[in-house]
N, C-alpha and C. Protein backbone atom coordinates (compact mmCIF):
# COMPACT_ATOMS: atom_id res chain seq x y z
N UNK A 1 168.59 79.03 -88.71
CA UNK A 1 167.58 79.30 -89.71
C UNK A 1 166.50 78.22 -89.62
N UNK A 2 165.36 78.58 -89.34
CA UNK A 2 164.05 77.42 -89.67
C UNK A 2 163.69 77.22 -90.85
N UNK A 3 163.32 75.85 -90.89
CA UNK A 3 163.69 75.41 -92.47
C UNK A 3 162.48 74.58 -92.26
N UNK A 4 161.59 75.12 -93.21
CA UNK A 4 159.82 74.31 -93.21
C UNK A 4 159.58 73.20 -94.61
N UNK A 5 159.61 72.21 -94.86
CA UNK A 5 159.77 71.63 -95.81
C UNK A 5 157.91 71.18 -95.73
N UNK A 6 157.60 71.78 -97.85
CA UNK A 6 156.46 72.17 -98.06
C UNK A 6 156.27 70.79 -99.03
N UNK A 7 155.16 69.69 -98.70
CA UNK A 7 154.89 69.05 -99.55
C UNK A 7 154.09 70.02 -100.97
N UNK A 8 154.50 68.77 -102.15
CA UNK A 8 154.05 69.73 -103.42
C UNK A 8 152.18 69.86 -102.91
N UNK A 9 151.47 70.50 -103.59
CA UNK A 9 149.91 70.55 -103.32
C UNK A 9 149.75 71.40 -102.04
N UNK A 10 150.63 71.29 -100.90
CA UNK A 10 150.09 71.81 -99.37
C UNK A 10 149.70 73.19 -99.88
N UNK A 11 148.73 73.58 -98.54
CA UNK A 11 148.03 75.01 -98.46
C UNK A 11 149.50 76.09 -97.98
N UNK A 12 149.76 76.88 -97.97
CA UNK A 12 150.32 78.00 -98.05
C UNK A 12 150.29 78.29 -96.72
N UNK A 13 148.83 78.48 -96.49
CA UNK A 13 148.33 79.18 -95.06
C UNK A 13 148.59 78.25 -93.84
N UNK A 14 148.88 76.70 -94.24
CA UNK A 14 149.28 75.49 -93.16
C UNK A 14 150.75 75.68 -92.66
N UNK A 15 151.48 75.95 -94.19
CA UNK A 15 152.76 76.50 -94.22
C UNK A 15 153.20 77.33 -92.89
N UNK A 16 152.73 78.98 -93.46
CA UNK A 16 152.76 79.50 -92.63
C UNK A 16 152.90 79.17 -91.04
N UNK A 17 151.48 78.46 -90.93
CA UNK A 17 151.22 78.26 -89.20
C UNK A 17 152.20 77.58 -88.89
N UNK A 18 152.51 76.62 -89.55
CA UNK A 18 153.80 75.51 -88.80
C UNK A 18 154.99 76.26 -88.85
N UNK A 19 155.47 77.27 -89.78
CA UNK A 19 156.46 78.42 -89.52
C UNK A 19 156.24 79.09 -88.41
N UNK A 20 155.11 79.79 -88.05
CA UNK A 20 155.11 80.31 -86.42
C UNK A 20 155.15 79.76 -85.73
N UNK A 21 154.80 78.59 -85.43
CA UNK A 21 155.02 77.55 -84.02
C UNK A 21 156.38 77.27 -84.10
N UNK A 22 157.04 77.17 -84.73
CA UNK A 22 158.69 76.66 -84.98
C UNK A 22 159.42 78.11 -84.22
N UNK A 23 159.06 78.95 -85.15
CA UNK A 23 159.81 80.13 -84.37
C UNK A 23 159.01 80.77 -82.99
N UNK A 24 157.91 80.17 -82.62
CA UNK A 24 157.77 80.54 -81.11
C UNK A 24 158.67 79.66 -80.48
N UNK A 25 158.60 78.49 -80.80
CA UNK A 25 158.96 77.85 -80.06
C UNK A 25 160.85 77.90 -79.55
N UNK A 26 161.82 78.41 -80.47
CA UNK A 26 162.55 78.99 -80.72
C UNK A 26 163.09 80.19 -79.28
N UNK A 27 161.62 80.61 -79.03
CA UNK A 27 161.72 81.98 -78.35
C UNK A 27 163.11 83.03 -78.58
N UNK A 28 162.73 83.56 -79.85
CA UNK A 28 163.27 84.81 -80.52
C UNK A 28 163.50 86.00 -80.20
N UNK A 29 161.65 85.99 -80.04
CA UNK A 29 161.00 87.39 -79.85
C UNK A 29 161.10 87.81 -77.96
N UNK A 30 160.94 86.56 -77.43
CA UNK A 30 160.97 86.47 -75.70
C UNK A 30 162.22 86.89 -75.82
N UNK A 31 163.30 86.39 -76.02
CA UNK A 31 164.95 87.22 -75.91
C UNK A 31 164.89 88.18 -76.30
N UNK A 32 164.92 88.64 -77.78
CA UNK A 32 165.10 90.23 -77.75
C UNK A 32 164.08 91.40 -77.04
N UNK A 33 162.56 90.88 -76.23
CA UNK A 33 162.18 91.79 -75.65
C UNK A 33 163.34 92.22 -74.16
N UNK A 34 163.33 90.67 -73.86
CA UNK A 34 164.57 90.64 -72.45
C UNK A 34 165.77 91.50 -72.33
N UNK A 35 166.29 91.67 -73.58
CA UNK A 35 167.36 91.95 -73.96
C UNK A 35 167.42 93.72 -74.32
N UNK A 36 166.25 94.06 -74.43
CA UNK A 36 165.97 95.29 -74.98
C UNK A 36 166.35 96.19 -73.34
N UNK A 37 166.41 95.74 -72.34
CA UNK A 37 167.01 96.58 -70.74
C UNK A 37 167.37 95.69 -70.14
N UNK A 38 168.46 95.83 -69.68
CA UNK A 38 169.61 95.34 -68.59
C UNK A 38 168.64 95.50 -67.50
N UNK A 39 168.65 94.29 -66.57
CA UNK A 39 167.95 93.78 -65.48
C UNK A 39 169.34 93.44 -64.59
N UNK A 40 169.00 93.66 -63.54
CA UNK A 40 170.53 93.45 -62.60
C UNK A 40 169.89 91.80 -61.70
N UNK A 41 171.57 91.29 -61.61
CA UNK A 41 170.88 89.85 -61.31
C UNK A 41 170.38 89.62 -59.96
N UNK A 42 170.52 90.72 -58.77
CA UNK A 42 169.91 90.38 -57.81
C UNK A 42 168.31 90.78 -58.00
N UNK A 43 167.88 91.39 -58.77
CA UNK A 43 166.25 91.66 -59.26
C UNK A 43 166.04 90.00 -60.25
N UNK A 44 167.04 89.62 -61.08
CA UNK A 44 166.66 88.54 -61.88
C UNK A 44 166.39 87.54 -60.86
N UNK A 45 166.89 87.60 -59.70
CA UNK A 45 166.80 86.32 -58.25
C UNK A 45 165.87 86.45 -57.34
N UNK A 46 165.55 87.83 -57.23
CA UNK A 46 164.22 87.78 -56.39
C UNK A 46 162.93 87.83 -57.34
N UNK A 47 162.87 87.79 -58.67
CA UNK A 47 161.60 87.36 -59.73
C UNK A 47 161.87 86.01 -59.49
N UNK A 48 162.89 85.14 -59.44
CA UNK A 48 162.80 83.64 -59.60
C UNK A 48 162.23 83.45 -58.45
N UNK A 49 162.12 83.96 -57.32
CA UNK A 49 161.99 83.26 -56.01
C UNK A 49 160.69 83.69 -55.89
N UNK A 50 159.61 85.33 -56.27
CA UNK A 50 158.67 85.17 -56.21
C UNK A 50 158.03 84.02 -56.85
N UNK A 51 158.64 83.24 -58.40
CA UNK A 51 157.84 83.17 -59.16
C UNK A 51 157.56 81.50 -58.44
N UNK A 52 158.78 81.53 -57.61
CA UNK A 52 158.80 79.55 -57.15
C UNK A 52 157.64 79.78 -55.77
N UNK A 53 157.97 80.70 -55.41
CA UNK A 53 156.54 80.65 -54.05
C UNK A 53 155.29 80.72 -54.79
N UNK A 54 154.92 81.63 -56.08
CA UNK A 54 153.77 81.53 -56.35
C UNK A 54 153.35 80.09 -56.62
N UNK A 55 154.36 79.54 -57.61
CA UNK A 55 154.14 77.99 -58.13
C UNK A 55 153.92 76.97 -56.85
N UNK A 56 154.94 77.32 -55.67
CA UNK A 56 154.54 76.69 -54.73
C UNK A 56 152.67 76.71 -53.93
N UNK A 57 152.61 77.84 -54.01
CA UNK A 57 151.08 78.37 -53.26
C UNK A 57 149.91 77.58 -54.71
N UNK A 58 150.44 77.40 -55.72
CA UNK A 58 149.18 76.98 -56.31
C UNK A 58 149.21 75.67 -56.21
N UNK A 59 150.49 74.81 -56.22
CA UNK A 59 150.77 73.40 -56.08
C UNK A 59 149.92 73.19 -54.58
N UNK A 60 150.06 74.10 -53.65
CA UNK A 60 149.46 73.39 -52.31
C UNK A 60 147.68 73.69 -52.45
N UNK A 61 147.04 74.75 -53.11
CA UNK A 61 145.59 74.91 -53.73
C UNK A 61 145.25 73.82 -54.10
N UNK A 62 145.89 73.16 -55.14
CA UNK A 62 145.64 72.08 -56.02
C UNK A 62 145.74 71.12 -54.95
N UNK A 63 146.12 70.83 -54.13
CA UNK A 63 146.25 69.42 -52.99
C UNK A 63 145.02 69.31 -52.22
């Protein structure tokens, strides 16, 4: 449970925002989209490996 502790006087709407960054950060919503279809793990291994060559190809751009 996220638990936002509200000084007396604070804005409402500050409230709020620091409640959504807590629960992004959390990633909630990223799991249950994941979770919403079974992905088989040799597809979960070849997304990791595109995703390390892409990171690789921009790391060598950047050089």
């Amino acid at each position: 449970m996220i638990i936002i502790p509200i000084k007396e006087g604070e804005n409402i709407e500050r409230a709020l925002k620091k409640f959504k960054r807590k629960f992004e950060k959390t990633g909630i919503i990223k799991e249950l989209r994941q979770r919403q279809f079974f992905t088989k793990p040799s597809i979960k291994r070849r997304d990791e490996m595109k995703k390390a060559v892409y990171v690789l190809k921009l790391q060598e751009a950047e050089e």
